[in-house]
C-alpha atoms as a PDB file:
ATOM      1  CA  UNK A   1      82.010  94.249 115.016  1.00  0.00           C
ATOM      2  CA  UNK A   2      81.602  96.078 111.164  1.00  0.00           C
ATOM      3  CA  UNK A   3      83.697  98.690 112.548  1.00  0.00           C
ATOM      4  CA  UNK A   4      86.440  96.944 114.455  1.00  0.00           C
ATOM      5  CA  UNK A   5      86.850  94.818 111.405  1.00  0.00           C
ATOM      6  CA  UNK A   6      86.901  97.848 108.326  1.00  0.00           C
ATOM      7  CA  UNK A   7      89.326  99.512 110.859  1.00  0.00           C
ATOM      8  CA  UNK A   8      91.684  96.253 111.223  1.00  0.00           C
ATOM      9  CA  UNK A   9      91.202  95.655 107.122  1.00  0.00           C
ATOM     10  CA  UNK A  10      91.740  99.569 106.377  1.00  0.00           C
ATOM     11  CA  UNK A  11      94.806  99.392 108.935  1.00  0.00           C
ATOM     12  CA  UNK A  12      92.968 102.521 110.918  1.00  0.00           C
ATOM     13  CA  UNK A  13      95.013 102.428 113.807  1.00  0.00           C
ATOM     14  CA  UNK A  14      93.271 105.504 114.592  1.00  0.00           C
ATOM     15  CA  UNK A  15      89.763 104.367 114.015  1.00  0.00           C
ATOM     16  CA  UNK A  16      90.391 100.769 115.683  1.00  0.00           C
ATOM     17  CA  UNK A  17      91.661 102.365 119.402  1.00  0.00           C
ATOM     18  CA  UNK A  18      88.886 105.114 119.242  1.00  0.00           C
ATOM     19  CA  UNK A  19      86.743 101.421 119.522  1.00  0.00           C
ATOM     20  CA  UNK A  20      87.810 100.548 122.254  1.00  0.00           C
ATOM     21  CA  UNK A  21      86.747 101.524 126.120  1.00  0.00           C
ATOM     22  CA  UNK A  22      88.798 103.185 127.798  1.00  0.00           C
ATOM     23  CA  UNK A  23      89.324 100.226 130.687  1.00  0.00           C
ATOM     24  CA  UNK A  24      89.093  97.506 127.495  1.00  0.00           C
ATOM     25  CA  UNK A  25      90.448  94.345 128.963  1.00  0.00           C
ATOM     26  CA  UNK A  26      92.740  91.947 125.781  1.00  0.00           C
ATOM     27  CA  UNK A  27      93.169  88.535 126.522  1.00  0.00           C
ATOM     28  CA  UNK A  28      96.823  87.807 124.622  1.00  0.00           C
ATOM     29  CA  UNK A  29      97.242  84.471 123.095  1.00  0.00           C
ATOM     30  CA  UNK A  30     100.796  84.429 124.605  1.00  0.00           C
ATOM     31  CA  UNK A  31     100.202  86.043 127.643  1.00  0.00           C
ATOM     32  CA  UNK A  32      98.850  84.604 130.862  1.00  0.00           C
ATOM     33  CA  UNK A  33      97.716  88.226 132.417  1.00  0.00           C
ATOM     34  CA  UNK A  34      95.157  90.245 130.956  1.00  0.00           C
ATOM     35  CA  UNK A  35      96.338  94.189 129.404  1.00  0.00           C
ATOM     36  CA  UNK A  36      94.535  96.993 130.269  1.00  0.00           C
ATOM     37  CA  UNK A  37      93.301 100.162 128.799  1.00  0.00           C
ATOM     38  CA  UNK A  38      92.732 101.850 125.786  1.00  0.00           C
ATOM     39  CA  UNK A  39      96.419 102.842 125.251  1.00  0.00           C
ATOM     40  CA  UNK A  40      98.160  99.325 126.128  1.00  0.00           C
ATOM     41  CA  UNK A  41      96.103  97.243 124.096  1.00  0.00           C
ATOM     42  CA  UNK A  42      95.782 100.200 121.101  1.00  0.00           C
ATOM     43  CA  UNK A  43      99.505  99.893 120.573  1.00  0.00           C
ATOM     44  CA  UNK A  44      99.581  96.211 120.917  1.00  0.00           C
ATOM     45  CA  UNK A  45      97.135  95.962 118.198  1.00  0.00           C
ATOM     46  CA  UNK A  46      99.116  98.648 116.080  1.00  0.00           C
ATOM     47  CA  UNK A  47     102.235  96.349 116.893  1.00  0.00           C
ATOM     48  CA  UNK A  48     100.707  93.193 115.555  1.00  0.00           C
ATOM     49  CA  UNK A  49      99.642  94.496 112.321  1.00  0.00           C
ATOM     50  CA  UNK A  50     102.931  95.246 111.677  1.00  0.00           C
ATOM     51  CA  UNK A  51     103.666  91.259 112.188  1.00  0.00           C
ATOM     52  CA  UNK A  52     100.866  89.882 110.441  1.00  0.00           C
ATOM     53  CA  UNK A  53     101.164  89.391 107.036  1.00  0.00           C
ATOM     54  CA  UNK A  54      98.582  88.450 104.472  1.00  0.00           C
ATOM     55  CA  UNK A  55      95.959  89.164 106.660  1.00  0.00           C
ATOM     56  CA  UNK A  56      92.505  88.030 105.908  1.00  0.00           C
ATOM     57  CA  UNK A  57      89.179  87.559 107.816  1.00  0.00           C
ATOM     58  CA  UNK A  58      87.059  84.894 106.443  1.00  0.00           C
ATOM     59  CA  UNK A  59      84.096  83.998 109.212  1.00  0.00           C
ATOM     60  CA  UNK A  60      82.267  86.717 111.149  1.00  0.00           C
ATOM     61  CA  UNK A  61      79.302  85.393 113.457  1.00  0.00           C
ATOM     62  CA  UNK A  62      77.847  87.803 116.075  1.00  0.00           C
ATOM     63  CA  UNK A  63      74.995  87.363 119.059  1.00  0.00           C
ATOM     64  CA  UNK A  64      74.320  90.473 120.809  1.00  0.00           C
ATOM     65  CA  UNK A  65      77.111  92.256 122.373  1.00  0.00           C
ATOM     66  CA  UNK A  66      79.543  89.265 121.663  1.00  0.00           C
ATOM     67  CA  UNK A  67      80.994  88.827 117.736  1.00  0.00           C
ATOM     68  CA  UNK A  68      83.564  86.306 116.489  1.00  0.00           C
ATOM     69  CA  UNK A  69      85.773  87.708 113.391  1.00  0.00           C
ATOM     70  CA  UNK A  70      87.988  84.202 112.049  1.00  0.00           C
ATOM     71  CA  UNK A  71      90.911  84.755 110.764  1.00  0.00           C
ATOM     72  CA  UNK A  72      93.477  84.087 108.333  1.00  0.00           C
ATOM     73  CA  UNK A  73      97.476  85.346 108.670  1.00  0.00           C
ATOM     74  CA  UNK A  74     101.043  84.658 108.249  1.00  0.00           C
ATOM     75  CA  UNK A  75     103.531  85.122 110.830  1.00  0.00           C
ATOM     76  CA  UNK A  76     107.177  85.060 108.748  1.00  0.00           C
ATOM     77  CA  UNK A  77     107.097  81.611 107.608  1.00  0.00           C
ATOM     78  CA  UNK A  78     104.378  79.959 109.514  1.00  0.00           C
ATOM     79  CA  UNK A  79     100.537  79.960 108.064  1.00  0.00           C
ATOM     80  CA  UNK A  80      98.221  80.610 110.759  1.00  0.00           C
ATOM     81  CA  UNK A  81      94.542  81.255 111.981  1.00  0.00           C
ATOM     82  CA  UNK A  82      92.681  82.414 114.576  1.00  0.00           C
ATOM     83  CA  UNK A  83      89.646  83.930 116.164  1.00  0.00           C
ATOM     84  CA  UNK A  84      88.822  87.350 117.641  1.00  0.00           C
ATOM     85  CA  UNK A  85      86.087  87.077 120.408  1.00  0.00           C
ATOM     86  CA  UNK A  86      85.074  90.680 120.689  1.00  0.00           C
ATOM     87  CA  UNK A  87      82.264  92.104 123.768  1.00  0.00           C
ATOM     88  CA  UNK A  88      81.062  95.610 123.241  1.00  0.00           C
ATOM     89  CA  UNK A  89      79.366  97.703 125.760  1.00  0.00           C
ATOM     90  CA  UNK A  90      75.976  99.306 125.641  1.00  0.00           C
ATOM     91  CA  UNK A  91      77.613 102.420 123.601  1.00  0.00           C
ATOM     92  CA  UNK A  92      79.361  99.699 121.188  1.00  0.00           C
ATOM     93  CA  UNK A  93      82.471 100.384 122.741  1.00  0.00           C
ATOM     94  CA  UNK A  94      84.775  97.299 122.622  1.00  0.00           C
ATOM     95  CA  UNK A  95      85.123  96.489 126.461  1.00  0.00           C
ATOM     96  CA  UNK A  96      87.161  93.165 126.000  1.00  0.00           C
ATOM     97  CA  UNK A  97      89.188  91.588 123.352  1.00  0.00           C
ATOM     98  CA  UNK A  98      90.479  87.712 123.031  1.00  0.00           C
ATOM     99  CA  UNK A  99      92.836  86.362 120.707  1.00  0.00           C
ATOM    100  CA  UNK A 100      93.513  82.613 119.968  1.00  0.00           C
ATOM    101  CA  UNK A 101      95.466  81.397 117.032  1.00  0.00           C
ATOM    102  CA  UNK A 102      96.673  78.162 115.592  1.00  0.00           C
ATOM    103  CA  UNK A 103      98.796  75.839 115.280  1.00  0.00           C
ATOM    104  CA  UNK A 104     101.341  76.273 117.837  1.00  0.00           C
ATOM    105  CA  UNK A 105     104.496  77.201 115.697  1.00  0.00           C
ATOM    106  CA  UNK A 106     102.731  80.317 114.661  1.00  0.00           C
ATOM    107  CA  UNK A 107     101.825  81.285 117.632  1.00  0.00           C
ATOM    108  CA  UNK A 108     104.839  80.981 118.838  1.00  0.00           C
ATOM    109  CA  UNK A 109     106.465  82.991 116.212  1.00  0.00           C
ATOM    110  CA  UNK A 110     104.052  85.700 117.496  1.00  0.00           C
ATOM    111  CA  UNK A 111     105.029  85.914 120.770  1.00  0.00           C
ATOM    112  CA  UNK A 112     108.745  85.781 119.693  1.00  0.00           C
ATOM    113  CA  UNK A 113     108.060  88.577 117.724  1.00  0.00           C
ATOM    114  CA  UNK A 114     106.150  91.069 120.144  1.00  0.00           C
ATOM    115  CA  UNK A 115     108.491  89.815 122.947  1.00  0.00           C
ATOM    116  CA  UNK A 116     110.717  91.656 120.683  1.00  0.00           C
ATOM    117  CA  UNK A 117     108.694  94.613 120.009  1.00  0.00           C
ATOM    118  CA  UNK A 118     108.036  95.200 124.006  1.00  0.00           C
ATOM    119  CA  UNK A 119     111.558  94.810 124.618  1.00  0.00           C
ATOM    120  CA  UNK A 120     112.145  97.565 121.691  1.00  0.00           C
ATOM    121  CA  UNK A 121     109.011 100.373 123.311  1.00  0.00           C
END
């Protein structure tokens, strides 16, 4: 968890996909099916940090392989926060990554956004 969240603070891009397994499973906030793989969900992670804005982690808890970073962001005009539920594997390698955020308006702002960005790759 230390890592994933200097890499996300630092904006590593580099550093925060080398985390993750290469069969990592993310759990979208917006998205009903599950991505897969180090590359998909590397790029979607890139992709967000380029739509948060103030970004901020304020709570961290952590029990065993399974950590919860809180979060703070804004999303263009809309405050939001949210939760990353991160499981690592025996290695440390991050083997599956959820996302909720709150309220509603931001998150749907988000998936406005990366509809955007997928339609755009």
């Amino acid at each position: 968890m230390r890592a994933f969240r200097a890499a996300v603070e630092a904006k590593d891009l580099a550093a925060l996909t080398a985390l993750l397994a290469p069969d990592v499973v993310f759990h979208s906030p917006v998205s009903f099916k599950p991505y897969r793989g180090r590359e998909q969900v590397g790029w979607i992670l890139a992709t967000v940090s380029t739509i948060f804005e103030d970004f901020t982690y304020v709570d961290e808890a952590a029990n065993g392989p399974h950590s919860m970073l809180r979060f703070r962001t804004r999303i263009g005009d809309r405050q939001a926060e949210g939760v990353d539920l991160i499981e690592t594997d025996a290695t440390g390698a991050i083997v599956a990554l959820t996302v909720m955020i709150r309220p509603l308006s931001a998150l749907q702002a988000l998936g406005t956004a990366m509809s955007q960005k997928f339609a755009q790759r």
